[in-house]
C-alpha atoms as a PDB file:
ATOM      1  CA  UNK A   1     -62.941 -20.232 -73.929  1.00  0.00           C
ATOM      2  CA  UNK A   2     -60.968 -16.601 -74.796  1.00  0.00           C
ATOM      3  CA  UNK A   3     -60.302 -16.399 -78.195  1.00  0.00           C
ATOM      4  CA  UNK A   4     -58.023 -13.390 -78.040  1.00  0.00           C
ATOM      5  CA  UNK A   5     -60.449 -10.689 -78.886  1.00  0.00           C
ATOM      6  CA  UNK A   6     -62.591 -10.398 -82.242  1.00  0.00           C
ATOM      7  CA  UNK A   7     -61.039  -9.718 -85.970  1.00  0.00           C
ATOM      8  CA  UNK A   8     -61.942  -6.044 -85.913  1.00  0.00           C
ATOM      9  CA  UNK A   9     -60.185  -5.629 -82.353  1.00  0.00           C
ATOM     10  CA  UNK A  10     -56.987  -7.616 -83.167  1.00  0.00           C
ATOM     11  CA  UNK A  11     -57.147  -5.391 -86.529  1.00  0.00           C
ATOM     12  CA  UNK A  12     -57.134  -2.201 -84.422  1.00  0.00           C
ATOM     13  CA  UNK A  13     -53.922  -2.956 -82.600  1.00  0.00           C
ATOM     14  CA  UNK A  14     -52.313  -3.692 -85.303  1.00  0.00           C
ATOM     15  CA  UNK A  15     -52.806  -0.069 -86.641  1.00  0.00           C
ATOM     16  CA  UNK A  16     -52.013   1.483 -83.349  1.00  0.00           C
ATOM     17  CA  UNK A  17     -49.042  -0.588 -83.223  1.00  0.00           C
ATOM     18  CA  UNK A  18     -47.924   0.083 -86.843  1.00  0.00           C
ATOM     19  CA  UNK A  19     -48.818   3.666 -85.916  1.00  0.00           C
ATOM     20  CA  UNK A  20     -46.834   3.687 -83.135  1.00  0.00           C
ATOM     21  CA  UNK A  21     -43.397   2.116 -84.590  1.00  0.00           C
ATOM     22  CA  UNK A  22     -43.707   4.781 -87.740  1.00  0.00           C
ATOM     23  CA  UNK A  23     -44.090   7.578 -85.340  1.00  0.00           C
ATOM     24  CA  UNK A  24     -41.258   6.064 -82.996  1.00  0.00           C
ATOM     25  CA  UNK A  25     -39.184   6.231 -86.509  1.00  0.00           C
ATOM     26  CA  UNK A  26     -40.065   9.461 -87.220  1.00  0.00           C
ATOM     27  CA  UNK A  27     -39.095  10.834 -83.799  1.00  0.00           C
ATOM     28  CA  UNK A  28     -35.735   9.031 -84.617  1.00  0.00           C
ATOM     29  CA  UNK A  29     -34.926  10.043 -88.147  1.00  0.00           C
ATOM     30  CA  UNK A  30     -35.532  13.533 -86.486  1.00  0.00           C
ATOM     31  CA  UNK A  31     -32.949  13.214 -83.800  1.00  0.00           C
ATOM     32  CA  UNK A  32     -30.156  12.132 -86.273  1.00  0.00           C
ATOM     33  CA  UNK A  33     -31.042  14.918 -88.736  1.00  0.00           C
ATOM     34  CA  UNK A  34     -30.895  17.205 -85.791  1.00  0.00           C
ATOM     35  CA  UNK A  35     -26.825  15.864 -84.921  1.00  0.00           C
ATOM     36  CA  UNK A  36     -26.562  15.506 -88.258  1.00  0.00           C
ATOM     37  CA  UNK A  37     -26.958  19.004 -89.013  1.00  0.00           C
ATOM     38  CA  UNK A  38     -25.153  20.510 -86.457  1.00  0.00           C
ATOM     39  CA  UNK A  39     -22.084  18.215 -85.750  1.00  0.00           C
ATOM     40  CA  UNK A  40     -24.018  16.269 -82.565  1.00  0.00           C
ATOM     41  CA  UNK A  41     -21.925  13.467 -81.353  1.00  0.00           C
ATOM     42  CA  UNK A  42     -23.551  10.738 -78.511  1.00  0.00           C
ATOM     43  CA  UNK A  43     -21.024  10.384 -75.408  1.00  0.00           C
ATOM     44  CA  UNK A  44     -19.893   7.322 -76.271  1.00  0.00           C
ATOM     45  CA  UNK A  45     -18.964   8.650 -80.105  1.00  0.00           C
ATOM     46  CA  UNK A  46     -16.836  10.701 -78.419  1.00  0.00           C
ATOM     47  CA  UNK A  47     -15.480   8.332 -75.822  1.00  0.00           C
ATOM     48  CA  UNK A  48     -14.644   5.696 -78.263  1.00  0.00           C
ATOM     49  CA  UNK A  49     -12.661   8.194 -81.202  1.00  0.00           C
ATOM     50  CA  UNK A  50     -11.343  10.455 -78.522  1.00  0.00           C
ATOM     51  CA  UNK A  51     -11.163   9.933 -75.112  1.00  0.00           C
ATOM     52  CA  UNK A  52     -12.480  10.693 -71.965  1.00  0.00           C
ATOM     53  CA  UNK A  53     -10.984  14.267 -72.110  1.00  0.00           C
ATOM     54  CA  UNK A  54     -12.947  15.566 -74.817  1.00  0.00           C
ATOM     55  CA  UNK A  55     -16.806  16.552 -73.474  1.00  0.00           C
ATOM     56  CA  UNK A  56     -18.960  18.136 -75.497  1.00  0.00           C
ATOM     57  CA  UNK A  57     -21.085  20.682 -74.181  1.00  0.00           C
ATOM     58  CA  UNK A  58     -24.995  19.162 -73.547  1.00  0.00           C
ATOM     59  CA  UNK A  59     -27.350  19.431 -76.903  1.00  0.00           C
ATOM     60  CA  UNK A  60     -30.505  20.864 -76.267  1.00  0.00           C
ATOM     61  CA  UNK A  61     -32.772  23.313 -78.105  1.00  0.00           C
ATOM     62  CA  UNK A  62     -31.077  26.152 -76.895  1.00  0.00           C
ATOM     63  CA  UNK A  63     -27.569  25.434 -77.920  1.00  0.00           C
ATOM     64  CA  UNK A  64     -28.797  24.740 -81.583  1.00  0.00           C
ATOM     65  CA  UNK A  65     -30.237  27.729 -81.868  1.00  0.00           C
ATOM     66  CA  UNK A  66     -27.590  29.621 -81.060  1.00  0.00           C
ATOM     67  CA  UNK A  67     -25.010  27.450 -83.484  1.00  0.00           C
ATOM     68  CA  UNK A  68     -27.158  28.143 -86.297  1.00  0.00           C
ATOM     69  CA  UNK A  69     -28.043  31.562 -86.001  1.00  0.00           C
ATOM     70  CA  UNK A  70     -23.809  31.839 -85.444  1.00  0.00           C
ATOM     71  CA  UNK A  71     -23.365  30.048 -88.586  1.00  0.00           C
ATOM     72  CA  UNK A  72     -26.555  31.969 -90.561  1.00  0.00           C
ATOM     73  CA  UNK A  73     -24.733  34.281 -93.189  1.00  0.00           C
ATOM     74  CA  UNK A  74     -27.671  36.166 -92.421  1.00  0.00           C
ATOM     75  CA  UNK A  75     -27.329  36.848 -89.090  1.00  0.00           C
ATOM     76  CA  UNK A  76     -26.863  40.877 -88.486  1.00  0.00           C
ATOM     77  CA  UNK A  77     -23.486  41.674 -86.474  1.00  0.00           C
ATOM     78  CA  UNK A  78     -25.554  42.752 -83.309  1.00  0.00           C
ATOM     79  CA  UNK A  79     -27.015  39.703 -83.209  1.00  0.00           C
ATOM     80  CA  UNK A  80     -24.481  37.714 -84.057  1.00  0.00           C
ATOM     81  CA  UNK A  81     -22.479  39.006 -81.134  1.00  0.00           C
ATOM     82  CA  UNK A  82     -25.634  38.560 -78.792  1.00  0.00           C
ATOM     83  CA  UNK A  83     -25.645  35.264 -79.403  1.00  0.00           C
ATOM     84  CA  UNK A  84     -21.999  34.472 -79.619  1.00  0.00           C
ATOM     85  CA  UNK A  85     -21.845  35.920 -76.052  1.00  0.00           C
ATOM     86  CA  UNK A  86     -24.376  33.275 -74.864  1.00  0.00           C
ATOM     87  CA  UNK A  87     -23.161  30.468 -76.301  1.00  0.00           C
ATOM     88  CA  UNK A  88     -19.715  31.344 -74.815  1.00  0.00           C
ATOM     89  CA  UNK A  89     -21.198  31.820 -71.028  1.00  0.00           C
ATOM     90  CA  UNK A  90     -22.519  28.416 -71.782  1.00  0.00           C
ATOM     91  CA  UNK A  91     -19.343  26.791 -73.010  1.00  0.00           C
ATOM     92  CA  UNK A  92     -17.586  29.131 -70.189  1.00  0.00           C
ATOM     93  CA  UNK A  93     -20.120  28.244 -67.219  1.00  0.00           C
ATOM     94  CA  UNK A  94     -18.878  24.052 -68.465  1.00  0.00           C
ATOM     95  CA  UNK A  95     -15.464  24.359 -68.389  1.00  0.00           C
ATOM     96  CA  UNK A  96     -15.355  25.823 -64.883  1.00  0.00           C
ATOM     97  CA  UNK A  97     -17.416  22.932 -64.013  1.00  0.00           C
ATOM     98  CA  UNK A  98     -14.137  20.676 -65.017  1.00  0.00           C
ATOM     99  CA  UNK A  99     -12.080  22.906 -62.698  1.00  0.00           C
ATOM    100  CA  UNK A 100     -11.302  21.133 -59.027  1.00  0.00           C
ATOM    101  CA  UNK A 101     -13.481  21.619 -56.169  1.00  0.00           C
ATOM    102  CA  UNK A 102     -12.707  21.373 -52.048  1.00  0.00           C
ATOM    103  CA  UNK A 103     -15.323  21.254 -49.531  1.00  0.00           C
ATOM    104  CA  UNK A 104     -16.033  23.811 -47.380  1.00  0.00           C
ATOM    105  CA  UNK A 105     -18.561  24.928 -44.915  1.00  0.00           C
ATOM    106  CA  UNK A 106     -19.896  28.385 -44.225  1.00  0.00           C
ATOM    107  CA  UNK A 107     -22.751  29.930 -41.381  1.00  0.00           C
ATOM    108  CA  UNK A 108     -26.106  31.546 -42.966  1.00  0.00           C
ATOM    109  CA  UNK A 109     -27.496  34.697 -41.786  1.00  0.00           C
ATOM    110  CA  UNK A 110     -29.353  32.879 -39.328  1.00  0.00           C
ATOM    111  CA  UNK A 111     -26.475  31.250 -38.143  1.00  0.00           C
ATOM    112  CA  UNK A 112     -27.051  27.319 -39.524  1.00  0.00           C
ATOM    113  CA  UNK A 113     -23.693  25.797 -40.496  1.00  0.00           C
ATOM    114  CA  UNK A 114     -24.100  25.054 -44.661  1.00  0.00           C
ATOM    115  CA  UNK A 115     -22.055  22.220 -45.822  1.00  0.00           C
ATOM    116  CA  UNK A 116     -21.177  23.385 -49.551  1.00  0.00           C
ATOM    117  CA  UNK A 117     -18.205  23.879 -51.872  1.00  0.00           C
ATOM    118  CA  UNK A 118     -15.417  25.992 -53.455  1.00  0.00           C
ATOM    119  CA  UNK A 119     -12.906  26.340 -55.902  1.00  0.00           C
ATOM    120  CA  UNK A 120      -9.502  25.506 -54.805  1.00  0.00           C
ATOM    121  CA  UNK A 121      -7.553  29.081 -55.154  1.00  0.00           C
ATOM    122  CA  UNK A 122      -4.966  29.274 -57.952  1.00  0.00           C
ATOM    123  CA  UNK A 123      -7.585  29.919 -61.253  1.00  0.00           C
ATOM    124  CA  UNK A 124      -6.262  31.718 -64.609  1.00  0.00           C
ATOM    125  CA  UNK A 125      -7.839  32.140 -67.504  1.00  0.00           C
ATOM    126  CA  UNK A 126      -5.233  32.341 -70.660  1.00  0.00           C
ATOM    127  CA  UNK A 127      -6.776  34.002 -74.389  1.00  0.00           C
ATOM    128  CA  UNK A 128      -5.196  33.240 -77.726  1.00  0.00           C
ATOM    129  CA  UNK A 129      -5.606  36.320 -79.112  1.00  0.00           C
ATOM    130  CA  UNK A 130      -7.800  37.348 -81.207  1.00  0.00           C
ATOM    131  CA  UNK A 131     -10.120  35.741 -81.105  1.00  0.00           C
ATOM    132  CA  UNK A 132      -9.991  34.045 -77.551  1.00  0.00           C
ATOM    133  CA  UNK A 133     -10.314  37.670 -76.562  1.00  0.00           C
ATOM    134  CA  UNK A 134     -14.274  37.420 -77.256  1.00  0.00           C
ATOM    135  CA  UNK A 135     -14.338  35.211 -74.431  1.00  0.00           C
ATOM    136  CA  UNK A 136     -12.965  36.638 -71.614  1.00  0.00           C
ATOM    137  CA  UNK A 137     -15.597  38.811 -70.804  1.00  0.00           C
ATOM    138  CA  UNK A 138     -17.708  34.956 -69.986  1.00  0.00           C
ATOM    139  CA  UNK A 139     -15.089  34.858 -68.100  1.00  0.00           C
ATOM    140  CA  UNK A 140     -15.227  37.735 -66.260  1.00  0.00           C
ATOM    141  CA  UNK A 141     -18.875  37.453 -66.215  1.00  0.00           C
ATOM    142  CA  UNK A 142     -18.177  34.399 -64.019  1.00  0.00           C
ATOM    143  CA  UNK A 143     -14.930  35.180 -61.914  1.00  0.00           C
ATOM    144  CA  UNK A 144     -14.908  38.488 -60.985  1.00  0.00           C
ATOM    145  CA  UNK A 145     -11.420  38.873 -60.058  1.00  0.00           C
ATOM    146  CA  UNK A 146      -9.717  36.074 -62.089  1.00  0.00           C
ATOM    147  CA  UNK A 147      -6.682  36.930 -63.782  1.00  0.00           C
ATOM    148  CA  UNK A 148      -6.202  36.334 -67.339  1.00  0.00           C
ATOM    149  CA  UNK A 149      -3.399  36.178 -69.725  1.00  0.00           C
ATOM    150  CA  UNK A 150      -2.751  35.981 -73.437  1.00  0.00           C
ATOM    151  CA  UNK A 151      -0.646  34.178 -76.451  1.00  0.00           C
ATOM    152  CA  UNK A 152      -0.576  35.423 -80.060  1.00  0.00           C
ATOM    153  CA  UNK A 153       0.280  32.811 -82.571  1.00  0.00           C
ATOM    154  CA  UNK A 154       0.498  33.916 -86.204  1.00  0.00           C
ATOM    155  CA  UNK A 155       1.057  32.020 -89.316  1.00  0.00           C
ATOM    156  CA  UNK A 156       4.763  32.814 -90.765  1.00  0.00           C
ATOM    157  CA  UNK A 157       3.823  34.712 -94.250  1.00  0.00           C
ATOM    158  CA  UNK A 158       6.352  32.117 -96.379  1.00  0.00           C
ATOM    159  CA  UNK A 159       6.307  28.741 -94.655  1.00  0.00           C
ATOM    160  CA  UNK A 160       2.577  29.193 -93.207  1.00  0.00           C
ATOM    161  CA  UNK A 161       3.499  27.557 -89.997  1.00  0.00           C
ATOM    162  CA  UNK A 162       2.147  28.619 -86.681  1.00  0.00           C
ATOM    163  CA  UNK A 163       4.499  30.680 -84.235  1.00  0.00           C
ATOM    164  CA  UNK A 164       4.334  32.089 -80.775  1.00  0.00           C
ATOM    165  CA  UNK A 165       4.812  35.963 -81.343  1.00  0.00           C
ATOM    166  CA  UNK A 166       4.167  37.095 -77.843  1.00  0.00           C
ATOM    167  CA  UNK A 167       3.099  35.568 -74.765  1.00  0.00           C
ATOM    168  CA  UNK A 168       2.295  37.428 -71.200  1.00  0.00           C
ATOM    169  CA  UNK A 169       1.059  35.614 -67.950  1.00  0.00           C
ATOM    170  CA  UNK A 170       0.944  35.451 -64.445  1.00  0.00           C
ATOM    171  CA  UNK A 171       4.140  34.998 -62.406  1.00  0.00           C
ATOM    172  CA  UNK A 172       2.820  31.937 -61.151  1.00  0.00           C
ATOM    173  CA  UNK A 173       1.428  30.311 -63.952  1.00  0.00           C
ATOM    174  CA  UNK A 174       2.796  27.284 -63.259  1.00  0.00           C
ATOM    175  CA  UNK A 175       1.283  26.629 -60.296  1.00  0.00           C
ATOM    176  CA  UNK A 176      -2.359  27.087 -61.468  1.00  0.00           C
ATOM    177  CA  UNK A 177      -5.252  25.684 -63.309  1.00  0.00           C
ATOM    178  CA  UNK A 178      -5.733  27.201 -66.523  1.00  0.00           C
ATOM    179  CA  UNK A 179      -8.853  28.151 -68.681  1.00  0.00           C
ATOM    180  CA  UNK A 180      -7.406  28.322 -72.267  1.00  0.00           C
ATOM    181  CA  UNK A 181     -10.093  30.179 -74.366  1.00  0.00           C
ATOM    182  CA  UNK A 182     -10.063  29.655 -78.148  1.00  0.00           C
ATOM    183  CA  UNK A 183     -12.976  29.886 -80.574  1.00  0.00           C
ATOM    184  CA  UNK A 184     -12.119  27.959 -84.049  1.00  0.00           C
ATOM    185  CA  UNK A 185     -10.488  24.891 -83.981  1.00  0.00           C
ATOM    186  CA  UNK A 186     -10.521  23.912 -87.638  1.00  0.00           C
ATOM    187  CA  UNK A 187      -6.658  22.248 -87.702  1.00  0.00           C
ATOM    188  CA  UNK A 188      -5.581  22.499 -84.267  1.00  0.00           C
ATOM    189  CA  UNK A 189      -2.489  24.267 -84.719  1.00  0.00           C
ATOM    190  CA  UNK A 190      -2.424  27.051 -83.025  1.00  0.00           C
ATOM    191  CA  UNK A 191      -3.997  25.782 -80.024  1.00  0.00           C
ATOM    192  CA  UNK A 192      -0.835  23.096 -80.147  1.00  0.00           C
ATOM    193  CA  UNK A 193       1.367  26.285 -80.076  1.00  0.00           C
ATOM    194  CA  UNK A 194       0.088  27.432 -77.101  1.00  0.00           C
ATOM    195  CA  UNK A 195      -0.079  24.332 -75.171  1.00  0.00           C
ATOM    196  CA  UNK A 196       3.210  23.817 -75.528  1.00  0.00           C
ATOM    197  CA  UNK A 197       4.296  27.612 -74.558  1.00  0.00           C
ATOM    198  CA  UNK A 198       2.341  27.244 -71.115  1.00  0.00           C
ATOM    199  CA  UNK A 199       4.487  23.574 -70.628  1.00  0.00           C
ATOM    200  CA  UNK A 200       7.034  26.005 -71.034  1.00  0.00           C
ATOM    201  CA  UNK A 201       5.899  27.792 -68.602  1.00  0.00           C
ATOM    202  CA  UNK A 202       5.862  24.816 -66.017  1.00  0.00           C
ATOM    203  CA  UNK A 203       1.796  24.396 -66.603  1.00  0.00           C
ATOM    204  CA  UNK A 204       1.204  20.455 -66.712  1.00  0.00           C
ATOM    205  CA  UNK A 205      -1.074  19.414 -69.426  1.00  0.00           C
ATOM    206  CA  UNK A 206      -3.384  18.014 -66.927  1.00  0.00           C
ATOM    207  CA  UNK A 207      -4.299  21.511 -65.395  1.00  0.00           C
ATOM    208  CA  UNK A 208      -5.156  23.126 -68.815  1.00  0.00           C
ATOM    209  CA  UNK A 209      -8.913  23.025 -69.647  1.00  0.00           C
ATOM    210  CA  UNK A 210      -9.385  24.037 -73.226  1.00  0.00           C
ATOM    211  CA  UNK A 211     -12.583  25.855 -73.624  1.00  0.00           C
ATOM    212  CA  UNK A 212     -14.000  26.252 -77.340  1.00  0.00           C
ATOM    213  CA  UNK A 213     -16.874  26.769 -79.270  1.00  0.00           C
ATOM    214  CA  UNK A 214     -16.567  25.185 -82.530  1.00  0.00           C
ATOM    215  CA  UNK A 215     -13.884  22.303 -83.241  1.00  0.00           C
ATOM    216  CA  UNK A 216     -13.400  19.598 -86.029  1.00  0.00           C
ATOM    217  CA  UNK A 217     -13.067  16.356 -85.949  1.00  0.00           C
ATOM    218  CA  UNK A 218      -9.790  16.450 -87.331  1.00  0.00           C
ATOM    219  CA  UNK A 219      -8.391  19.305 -84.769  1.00  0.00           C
ATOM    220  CA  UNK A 220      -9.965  17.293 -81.959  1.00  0.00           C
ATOM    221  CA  UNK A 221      -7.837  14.709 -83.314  1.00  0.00           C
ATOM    222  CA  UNK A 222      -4.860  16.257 -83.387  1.00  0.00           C
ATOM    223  CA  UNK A 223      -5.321  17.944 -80.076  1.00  0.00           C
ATOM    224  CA  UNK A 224      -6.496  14.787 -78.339  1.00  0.00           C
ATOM    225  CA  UNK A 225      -3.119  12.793 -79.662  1.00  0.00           C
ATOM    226  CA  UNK A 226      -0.841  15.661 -78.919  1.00  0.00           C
ATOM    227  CA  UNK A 227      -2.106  16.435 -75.429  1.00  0.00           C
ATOM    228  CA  UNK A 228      -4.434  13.204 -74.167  1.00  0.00           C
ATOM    229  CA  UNK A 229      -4.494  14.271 -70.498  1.00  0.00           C
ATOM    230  CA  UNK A 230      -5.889  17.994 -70.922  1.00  0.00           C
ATOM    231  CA  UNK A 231      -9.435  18.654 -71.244  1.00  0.00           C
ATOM    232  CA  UNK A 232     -11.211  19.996 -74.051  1.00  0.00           C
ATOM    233  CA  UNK A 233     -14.510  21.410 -73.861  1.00  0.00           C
ATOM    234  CA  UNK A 234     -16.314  22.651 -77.446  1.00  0.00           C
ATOM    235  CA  UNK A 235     -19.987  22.732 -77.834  1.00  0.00           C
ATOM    236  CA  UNK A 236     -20.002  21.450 -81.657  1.00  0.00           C
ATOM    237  CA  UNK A 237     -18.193  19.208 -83.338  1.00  0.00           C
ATOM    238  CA  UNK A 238     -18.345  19.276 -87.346  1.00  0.00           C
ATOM    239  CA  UNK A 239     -16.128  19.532 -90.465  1.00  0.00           C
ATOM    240  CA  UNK A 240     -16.916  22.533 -91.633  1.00  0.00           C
ATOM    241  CA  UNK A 241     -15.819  25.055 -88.788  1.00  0.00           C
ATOM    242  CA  UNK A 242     -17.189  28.984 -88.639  1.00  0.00           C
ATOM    243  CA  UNK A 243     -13.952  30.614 -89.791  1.00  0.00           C
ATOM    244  CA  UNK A 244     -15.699  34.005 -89.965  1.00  0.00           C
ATOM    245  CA  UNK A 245     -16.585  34.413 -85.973  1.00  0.00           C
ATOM    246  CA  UNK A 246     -13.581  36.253 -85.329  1.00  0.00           C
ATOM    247  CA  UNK A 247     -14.380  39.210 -88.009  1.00  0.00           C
ATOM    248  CA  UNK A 248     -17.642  39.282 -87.439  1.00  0.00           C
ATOM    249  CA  UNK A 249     -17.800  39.077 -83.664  1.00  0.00           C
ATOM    250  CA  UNK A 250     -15.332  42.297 -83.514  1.00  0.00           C
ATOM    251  CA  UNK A 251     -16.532  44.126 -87.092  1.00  0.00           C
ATOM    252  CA  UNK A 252     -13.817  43.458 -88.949  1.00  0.00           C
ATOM    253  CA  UNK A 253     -15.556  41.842 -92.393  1.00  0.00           C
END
């Protein structure tokens, strides 16, 4: 007849198994100081308080490196810009991800036919300057020839509210999918602002992808209410946003 093993066995997987659960906990308490500390969100966080339309940009090892060593006071300028300039390709290489595809097929060298894809034609990448200027060179990086056009909002000195100063695009605007490129998003303003001048401009809000490094909650908020059916992609979502990055990514502090 099996008694189920002696004392001193049974008392062994216990242990193991008490080992196991407390090193299980551990590895947990790890992950949520890990999104804890830098903003980390699970999909369907973001799903459930914001929509589809918001992604954020995968966490890994890498990318949290390079948000804290953006957000280290420490960090020299030099490397500060290194590292910006990944984390944008990143954030950059994402959004084009969003952008539509068509299929296509092309011959090889040694003449096999290649069943593959491509980007349907009519791309444009649009800066809000200044700081959306530090991230079309990702841009460029990525589509050589893409053409890319700007908006400056500025805050009026007495009321404080945002306003479109100057805006330049292509002619055809209108009839193209757009890469909006903008940093901060700490209220969300601005970025409303120039949403609404490329509407103007006969861009629907479904062909803007907003690409952006660092974003609030309550910007994505705002953003995501104003505009539900454009995409945003950001690779960090926390309260406290990195309002230096512009200064320090062009030498300005």
């Amino acid at each position: 007849m099996c008694n189920g093993g002696s004392p001193s066995s049974n008392g062994s997987q216990a242990e193991e198994n008490n080992e196991h659960e407390q090193e299980q906990a551990a590895t947990d308490q790890e992950e949520q100081a890990l999104r804890t500390a830098i903003g980390s969100f699970t999909a369907e966080e973001i799903l459930a308080e914001y929509g589809k339309n918001l992604k954020l940009l995968t966490l890994n090892s890498q990318v949290a490196e390079l948000l804290t060593i953006i957000r280290d006071k420490n960090t020299s300028r030099s490397d500060f810009k290194f590292y910006a300039d990944r984390l944008i390709r990143l954030v950059i290489e994402e959004s084009l991800n969003q952008l539509p595809y068509s299929d296509c097929a092309v011959e090889t060298p040694t003449g096999a036919i290649y069943q593959g894809l491509k980007y349907r034609s009519g791309n444009c990448g649009v800066s809000i300057i200044r700081s959306g200027e530090a991230m079309e060179q990702g841009l460029r990086d990525c589509c050589r020839s893409i053409r890319i056009g700007k908006i400056l909002v500025e805050s009026d000195a007495n009321t404080h509210e945002a306003r479109v100063v100057y805006a330049r695009f292509p002619d055809d605007i209108g009839s193209r999918q757009v890469l909006l490129m903008y940093p901060i998003m700490s209220t969300g303003n601005t970025v409303l602002k120039a949403v609404n001048v490329l509407r103007e401009h006969g861009v629907p809000e479904e062909c803007i992808i907003l690409s952006n490094l660092f974003c609030t909650p309550v910007a994505a908020r705002t953003v995501v209410t104003a505009f539900p059916r454009m995409q945003i992609l950001t690779s960090e979502l926390h309260p406290v946003a990195p309002n230096h990055f512009g200064q320090k990514y062009f030498g300005t502090d």
